[in-house]
PDB file of N, CA and C in Angstrom:
ATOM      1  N   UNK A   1      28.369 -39.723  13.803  1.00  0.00           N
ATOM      2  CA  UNK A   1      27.227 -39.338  13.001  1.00  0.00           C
ATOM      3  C   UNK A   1      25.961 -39.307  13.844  1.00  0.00           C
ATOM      4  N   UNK A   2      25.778 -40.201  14.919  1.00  0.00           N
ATOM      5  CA  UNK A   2      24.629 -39.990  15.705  1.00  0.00           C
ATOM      6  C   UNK A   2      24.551 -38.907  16.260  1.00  0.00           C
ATOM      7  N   UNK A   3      25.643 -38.467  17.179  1.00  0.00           N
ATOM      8  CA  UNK A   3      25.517 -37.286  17.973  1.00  0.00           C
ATOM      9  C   UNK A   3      25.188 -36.543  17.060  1.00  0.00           C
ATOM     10  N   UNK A   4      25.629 -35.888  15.964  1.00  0.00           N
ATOM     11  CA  UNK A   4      25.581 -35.036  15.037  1.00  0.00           C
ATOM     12  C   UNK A   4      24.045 -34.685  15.094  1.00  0.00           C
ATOM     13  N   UNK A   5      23.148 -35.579  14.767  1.00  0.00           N
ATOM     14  CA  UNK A   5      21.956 -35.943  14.461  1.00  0.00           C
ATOM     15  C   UNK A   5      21.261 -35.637  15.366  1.00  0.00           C
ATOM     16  N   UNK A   6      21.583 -35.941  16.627  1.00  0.00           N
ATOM     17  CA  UNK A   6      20.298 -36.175  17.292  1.00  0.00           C
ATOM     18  C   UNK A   6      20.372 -34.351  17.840  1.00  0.00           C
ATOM     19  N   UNK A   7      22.058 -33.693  17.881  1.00  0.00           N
ATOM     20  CA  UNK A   7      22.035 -32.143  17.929  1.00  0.00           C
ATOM     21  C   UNK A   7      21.601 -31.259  16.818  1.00  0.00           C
ATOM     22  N   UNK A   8      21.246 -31.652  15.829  1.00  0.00           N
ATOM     23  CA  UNK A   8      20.354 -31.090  15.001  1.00  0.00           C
ATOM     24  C   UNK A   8      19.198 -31.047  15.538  1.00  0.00           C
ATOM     25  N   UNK A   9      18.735 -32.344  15.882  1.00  0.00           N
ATOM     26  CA  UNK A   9      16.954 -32.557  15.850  1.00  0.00           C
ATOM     27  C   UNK A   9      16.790 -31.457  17.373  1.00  0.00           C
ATOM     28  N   UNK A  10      17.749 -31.312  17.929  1.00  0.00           N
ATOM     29  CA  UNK A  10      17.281 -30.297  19.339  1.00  0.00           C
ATOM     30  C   UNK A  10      17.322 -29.184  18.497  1.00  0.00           C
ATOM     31  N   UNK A  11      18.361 -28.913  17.847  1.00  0.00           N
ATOM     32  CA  UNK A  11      18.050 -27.735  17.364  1.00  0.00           C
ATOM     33  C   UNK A  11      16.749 -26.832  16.525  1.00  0.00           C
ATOM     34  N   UNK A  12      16.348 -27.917  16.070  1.00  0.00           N
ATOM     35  CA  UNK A  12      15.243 -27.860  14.992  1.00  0.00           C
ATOM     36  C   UNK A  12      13.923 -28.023  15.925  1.00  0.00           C
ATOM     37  N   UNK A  13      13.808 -28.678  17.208  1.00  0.00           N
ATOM     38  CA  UNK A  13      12.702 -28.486  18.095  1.00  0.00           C
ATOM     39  C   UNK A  13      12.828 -27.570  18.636  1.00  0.00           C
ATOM     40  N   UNK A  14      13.902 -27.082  18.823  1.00  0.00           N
ATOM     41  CA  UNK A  14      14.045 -26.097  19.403  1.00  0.00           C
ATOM     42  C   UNK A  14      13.126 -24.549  19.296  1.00  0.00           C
ATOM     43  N   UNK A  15      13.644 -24.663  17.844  1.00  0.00           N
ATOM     44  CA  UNK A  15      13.155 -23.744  16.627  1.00  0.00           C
ATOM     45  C   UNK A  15      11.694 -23.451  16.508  1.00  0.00           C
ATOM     46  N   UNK A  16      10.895 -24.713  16.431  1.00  0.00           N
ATOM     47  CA  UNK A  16       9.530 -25.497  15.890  1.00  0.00           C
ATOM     48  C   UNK A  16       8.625 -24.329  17.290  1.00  0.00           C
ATOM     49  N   UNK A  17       9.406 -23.851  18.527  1.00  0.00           N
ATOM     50  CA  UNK A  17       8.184 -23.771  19.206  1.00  0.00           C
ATOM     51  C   UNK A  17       7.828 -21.823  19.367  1.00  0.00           C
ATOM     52  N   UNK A  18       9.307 -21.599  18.479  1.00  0.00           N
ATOM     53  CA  UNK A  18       8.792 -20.179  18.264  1.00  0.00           C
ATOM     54  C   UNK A  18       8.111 -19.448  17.115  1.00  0.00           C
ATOM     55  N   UNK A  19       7.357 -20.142  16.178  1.00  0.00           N
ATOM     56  CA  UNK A  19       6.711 -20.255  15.089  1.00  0.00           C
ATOM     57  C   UNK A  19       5.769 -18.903  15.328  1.00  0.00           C
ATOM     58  N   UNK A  20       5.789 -17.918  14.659  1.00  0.00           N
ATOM     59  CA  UNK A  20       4.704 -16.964  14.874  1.00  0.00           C
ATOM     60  C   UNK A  20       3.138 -17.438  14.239  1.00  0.00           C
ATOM     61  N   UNK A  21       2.371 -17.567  14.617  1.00  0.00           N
ATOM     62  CA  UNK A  21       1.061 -18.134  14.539  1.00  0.00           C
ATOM     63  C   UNK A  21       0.443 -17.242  13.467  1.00  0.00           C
ATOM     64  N   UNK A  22       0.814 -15.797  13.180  1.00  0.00           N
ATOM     65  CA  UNK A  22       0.208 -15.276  12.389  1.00  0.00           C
ATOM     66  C   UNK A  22       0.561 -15.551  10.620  1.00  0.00           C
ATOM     67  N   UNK A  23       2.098 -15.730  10.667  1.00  0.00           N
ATOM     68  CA  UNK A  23       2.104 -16.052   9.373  1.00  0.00           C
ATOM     69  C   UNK A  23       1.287 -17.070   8.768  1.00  0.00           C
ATOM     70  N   UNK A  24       0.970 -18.245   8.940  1.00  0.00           N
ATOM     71  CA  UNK A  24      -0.057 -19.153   8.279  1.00  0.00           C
ATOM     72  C   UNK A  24      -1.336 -18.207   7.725  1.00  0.00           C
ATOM     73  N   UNK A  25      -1.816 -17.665   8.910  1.00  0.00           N
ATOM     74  CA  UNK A  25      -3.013 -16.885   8.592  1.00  0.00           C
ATOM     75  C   UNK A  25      -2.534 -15.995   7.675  1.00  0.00           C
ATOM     76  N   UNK A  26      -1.966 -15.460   7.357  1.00  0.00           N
ATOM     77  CA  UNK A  26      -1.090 -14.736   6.394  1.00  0.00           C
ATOM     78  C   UNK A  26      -1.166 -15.008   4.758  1.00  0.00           C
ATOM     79  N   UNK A  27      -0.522 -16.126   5.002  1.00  0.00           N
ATOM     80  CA  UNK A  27      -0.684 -16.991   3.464  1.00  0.00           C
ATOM     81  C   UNK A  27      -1.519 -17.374   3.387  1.00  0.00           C
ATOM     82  N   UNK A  28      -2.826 -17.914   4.606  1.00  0.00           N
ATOM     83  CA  UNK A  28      -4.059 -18.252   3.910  1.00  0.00           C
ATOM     84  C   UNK A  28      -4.972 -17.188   3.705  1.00  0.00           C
ATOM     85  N   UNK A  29      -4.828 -15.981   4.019  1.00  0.00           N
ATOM     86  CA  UNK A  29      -5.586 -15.000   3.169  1.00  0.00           C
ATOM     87  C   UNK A  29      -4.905 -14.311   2.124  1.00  0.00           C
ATOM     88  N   UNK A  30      -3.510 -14.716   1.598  1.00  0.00           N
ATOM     89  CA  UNK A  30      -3.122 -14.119   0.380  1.00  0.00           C
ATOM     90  C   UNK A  30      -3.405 -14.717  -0.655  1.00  0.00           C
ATOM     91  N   UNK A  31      -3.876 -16.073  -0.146  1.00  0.00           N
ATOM     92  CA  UNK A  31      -4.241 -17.406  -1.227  1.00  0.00           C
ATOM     93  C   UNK A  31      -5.604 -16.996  -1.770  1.00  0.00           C
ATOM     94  N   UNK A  32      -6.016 -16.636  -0.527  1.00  0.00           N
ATOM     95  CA  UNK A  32      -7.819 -16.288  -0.318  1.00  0.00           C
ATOM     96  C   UNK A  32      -7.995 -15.458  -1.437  1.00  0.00           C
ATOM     97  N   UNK A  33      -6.870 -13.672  -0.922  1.00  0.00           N
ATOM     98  CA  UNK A  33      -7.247 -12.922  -1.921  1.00  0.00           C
ATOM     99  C   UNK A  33      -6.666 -13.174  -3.257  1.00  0.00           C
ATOM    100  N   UNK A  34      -6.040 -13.718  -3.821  1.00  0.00           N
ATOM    101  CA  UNK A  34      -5.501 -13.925  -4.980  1.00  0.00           C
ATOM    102  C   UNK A  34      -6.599 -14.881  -5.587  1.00  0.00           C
ATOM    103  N   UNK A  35      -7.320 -15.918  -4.753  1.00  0.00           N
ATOM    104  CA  UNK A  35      -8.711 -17.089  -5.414  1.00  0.00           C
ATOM    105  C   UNK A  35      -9.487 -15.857  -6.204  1.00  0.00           C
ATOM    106  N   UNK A  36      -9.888 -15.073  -5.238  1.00  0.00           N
ATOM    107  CA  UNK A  36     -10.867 -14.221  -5.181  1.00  0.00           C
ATOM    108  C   UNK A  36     -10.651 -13.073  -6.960  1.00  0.00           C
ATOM    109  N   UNK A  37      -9.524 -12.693  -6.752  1.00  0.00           N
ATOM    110  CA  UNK A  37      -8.956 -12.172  -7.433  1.00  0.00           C
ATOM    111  C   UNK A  37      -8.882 -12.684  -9.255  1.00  0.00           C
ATOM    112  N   UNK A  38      -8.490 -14.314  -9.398  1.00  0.00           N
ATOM    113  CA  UNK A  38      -8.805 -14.445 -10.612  1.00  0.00           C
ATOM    114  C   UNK A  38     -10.231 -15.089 -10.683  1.00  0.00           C
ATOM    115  N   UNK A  39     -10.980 -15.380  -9.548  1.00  0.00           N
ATOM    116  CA  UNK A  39     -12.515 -15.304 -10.137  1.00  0.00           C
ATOM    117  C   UNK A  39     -13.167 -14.043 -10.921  1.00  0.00           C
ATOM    118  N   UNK A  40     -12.660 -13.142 -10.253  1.00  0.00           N
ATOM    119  CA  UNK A  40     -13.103 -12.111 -10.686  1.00  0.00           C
ATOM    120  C   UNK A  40     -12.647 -11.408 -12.184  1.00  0.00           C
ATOM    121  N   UNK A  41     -11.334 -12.201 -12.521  1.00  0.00           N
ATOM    122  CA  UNK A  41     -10.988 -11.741 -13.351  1.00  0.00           C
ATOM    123  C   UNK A  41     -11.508 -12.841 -14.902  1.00  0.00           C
ATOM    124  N   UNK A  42     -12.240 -14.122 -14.081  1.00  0.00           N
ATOM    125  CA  UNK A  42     -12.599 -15.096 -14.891  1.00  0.00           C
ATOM    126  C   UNK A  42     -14.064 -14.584 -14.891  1.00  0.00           C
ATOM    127  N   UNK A  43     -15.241 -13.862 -14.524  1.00  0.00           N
ATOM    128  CA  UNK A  43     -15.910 -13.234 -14.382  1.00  0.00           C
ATOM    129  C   UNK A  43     -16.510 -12.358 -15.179  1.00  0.00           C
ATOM    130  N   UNK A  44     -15.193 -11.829 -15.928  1.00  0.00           N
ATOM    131  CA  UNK A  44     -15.027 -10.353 -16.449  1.00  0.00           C
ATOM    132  C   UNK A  44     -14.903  -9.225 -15.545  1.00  0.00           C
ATOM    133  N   UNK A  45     -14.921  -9.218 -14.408  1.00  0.00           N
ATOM    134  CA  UNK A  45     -14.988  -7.915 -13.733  1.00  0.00           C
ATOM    135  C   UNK A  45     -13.348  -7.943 -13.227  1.00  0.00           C
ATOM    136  N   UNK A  46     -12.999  -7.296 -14.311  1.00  0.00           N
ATOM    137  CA  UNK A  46     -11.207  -6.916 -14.155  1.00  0.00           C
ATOM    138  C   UNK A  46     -11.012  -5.452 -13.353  1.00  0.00           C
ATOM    139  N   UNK A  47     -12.262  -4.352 -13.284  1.00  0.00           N
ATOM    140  CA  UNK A  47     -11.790  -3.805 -12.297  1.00  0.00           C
ATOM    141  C   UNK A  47     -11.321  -4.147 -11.139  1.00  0.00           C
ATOM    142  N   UNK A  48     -12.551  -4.640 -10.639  1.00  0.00           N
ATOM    143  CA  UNK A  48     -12.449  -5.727  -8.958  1.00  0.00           C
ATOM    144  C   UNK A  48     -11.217  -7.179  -9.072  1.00  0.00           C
ATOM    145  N   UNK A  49     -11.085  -7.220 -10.181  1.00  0.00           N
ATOM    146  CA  UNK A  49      -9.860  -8.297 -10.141  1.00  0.00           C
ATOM    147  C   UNK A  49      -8.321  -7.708  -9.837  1.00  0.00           C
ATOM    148  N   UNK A  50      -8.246  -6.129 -10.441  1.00  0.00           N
ATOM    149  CA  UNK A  50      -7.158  -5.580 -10.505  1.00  0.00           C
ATOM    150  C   UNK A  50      -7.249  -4.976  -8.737  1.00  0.00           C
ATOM    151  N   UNK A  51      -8.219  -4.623  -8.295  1.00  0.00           N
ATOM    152  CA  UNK A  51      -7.963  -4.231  -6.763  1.00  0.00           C
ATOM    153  C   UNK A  51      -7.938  -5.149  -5.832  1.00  0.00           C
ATOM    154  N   UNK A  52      -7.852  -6.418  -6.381  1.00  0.00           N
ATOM    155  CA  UNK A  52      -8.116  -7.603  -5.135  1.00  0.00           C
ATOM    156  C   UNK A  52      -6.520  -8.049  -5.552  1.00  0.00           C
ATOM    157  N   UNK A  53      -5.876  -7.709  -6.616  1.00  0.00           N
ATOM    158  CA  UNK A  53      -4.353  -8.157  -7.081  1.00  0.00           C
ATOM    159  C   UNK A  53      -3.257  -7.333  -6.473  1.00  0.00           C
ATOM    160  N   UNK A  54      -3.995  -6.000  -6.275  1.00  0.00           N
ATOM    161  CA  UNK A  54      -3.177  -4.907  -5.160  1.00  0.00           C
ATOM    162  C   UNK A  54      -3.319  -5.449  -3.673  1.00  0.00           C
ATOM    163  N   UNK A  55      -4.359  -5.822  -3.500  1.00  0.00           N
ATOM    164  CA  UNK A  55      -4.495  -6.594  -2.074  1.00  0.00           C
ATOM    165  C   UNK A  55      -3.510  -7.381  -1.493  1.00  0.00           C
ATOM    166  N   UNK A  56      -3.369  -8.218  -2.554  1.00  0.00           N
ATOM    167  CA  UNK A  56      -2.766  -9.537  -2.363  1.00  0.00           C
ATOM    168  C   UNK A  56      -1.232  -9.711  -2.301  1.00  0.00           C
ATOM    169  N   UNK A  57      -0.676  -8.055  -2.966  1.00  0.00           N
ATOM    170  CA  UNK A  57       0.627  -7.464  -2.975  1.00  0.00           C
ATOM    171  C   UNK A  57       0.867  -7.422  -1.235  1.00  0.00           C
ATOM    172  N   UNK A  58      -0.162  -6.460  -0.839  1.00  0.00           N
ATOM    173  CA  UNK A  58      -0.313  -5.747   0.320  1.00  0.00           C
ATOM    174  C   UNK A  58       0.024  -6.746   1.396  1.00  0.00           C
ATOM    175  N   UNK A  59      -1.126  -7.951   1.492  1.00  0.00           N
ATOM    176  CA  UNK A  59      -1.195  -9.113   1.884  1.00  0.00           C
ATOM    177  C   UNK A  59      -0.282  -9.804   2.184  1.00  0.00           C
ATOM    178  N   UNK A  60       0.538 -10.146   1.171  1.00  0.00           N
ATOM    179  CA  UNK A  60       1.623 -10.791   0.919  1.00  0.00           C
ATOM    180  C   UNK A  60       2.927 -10.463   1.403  1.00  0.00           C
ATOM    181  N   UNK A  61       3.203  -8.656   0.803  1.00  0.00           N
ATOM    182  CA  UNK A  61       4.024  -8.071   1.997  1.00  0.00           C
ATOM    183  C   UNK A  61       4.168  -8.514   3.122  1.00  0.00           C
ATOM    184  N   UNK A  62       2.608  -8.159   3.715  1.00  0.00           N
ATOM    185  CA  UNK A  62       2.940  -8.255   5.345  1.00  0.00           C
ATOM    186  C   UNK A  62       3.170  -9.775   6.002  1.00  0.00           C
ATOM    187  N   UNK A  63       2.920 -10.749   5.035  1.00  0.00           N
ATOM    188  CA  UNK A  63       2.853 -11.881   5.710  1.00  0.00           C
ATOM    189  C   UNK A  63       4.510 -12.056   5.694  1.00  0.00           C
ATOM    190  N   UNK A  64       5.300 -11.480   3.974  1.00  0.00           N
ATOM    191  CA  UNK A  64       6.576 -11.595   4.357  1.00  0.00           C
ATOM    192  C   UNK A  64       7.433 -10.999   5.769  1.00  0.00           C
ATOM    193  N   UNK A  65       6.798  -9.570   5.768  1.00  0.00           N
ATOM    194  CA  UNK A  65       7.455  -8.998   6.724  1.00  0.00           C
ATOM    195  C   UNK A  65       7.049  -9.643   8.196  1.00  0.00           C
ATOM    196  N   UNK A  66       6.187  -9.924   8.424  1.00  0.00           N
ATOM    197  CA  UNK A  66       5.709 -10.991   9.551  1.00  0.00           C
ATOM    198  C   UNK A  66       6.968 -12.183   9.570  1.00  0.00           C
ATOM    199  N   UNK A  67       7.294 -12.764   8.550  1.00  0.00           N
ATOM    200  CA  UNK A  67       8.326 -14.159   8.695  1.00  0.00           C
ATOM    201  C   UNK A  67       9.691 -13.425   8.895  1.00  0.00           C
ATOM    202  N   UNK A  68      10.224 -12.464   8.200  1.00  0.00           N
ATOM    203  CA  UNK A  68      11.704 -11.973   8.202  1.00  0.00           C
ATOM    204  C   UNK A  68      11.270 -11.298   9.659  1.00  0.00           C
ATOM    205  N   UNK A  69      10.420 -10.479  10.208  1.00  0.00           N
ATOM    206  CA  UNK A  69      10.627 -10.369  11.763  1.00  0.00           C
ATOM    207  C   UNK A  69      10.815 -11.173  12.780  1.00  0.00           C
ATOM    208  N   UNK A  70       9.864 -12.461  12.708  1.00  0.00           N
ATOM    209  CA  UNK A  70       9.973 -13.486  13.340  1.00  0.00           C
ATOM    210  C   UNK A  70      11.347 -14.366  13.154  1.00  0.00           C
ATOM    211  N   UNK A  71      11.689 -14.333  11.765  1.00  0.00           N
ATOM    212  CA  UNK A  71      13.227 -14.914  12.299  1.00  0.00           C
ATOM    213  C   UNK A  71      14.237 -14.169  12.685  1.00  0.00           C
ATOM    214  N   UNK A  72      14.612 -12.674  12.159  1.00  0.00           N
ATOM    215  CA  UNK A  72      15.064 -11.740  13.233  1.00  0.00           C
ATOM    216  C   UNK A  72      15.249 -11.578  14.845  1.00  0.00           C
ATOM    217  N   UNK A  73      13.745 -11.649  14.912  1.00  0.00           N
ATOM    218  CA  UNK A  73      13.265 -11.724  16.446  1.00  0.00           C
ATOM    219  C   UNK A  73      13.613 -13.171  17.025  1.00  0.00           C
ATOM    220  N   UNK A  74      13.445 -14.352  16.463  1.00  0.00           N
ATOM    221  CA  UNK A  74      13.755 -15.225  17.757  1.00  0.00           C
ATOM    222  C   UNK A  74      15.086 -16.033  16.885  1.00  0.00           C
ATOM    223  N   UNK A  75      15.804 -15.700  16.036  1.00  0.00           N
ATOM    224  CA  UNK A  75      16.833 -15.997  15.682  1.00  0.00           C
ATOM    225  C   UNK A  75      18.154 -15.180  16.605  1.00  0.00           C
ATOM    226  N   UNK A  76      17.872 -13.649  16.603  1.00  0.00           N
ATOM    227  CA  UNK A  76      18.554 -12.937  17.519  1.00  0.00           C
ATOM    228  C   UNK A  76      18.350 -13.497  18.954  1.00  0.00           C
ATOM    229  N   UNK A  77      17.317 -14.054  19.717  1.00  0.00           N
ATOM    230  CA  UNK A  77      16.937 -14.633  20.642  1.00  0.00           C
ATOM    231  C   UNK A  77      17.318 -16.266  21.123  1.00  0.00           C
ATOM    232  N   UNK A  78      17.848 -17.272  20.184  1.00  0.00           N
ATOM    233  CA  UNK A  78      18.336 -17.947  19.674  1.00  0.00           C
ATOM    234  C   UNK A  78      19.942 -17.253  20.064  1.00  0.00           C
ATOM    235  N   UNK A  79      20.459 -16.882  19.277  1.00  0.00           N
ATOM    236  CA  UNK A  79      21.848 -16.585  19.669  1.00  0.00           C
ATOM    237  C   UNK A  79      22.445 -16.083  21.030  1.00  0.00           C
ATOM    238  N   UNK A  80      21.463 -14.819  21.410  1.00  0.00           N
ATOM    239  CA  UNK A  80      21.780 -14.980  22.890  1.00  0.00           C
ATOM    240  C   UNK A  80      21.635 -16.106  23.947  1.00  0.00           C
ATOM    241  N   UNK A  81      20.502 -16.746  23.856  1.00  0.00           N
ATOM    242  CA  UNK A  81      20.498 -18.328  24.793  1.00  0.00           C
ATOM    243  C   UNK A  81      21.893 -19.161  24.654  1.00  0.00           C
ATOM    244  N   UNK A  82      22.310 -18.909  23.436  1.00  0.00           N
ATOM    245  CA  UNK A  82      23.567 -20.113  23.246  1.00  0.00           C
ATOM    246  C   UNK A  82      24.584 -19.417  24.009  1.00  0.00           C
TER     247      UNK A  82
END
């Protein structure tokens, strides 16, 4: 059970240092635009609430597509090293 363990935890540091830096920023401006979004809609101004809710689609997309590339990319990268 130790060995087991301690070849996980390499694995998982392993992992930890190819982190794409952009996704965080990602989710913290989808958070951003979505805040933004029901102020506006707490406001009354539901036009500007409804285009900051398309944003946040947009936003959100890309931050997904940012994470499924990044594990693509260094998951495929990952398998060749082994």
């Amino acid at each position: 059970m130790g060995s087991t363990d301690s070849e996980l935890d390499s694995i998982f540091q392993d992992n930890k240092r190819h982190r794409n830096r952009l996704v965080p920023i990602g989710a913290f401006l989808t958070a951003g635009v979505l805040t933004a979004g029901l102020i506006s809609f707490k406001r009354g101004n539901s036009q500007l609430g409804q285009q900051l809710m398309r944003a946040r689609v947009l936003v959100q997309g890309g931050t997904v597509a940012l994470m499924v590339g990044s594990a693509y990319y260094y998951g495929d990268n990952f398998k060749r090293a082994g």
